[in-house]
C-alpha atoms as a PDB file:
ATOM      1  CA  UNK A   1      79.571 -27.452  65.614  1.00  0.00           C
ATOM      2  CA  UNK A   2      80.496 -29.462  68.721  1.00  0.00           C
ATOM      3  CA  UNK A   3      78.396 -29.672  71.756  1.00  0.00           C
ATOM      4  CA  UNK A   4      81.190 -27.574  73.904  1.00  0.00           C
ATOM      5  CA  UNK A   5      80.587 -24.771  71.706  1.00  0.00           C
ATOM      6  CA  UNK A   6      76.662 -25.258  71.722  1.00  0.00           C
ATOM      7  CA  UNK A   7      76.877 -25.162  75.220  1.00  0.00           C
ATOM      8  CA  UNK A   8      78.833 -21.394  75.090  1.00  0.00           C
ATOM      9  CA  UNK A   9      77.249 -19.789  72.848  1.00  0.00           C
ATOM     10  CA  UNK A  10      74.238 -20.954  74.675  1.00  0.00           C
ATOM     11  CA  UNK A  11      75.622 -19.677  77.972  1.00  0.00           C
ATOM     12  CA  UNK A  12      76.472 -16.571  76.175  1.00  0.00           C
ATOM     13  CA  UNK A  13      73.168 -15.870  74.679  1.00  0.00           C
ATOM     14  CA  UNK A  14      71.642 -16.574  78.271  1.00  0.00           C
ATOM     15  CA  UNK A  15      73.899 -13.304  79.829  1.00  0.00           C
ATOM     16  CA  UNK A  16      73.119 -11.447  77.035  1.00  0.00           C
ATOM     17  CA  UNK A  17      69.449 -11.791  76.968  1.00  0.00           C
ATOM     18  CA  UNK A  18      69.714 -11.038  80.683  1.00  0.00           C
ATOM     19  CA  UNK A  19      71.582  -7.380  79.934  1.00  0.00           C
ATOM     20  CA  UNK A  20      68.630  -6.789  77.193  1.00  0.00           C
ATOM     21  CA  UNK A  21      66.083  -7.192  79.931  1.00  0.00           C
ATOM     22  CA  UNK A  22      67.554  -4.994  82.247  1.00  0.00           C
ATOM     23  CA  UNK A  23      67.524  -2.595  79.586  1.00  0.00           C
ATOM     24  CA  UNK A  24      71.436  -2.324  79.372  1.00  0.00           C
ATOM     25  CA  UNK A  25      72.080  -3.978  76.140  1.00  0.00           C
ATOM     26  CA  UNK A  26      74.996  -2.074  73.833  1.00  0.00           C
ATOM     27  CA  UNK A  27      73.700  -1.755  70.241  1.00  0.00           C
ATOM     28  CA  UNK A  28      77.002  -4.287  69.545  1.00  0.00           C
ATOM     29  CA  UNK A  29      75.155  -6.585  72.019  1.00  0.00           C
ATOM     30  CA  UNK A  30      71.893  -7.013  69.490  1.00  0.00           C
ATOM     31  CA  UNK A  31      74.196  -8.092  66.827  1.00  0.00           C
ATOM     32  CA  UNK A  32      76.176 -10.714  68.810  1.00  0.00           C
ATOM     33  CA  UNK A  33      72.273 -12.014  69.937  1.00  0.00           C
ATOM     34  CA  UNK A  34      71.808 -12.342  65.893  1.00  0.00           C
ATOM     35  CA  UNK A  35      74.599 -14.128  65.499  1.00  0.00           C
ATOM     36  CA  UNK A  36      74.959 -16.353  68.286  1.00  0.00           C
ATOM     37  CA  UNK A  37      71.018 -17.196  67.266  1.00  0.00           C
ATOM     38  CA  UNK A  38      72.070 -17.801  63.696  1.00  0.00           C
ATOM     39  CA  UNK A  39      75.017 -20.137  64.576  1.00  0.00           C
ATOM     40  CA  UNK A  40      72.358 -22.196  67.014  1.00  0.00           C
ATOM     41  CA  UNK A  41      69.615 -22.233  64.739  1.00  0.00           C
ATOM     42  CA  UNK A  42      71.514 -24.561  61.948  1.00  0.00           C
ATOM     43  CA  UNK A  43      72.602 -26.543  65.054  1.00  0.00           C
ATOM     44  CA  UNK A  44      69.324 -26.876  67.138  1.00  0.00           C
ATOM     45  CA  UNK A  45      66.456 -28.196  64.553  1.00  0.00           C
ATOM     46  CA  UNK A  46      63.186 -25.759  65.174  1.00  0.00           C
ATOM     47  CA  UNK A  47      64.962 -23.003  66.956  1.00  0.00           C
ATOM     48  CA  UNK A  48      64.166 -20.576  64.117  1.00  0.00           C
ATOM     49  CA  UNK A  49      60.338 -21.591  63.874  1.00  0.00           C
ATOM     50  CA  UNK A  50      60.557 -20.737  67.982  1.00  0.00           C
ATOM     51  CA  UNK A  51      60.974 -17.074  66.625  1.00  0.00           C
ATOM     52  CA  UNK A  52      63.772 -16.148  69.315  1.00  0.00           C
ATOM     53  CA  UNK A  53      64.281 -13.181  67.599  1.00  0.00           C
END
């Protein structure tokens, strides 16, 4: 994975984390968290020990 798609799936996470906290989060919203966290945890080394799930 290239660092321009690190960088949006990273600012993609950041919006959707954002609609979770306001409490607005579509249930198709929690999956594309799991995913996009999935796709940077083989990318960014300890981001699955950071339990950002």
């Amino acid at each position: 994975m290239d660092d321009h798609l690190t960088n949006l799936l990273e600012l993609r996470l950041n919006v959707l984390l954002g609609v979770q906290r306001r409490g607005a989060l579509e249930p198709d919203g929690k999956v594309e968290i799991k995913r996009i966290e999935d796709a940077l945890a083989h990318r960014l080394p300890g981001m699955q020990q950071e339990g950002r799930h």
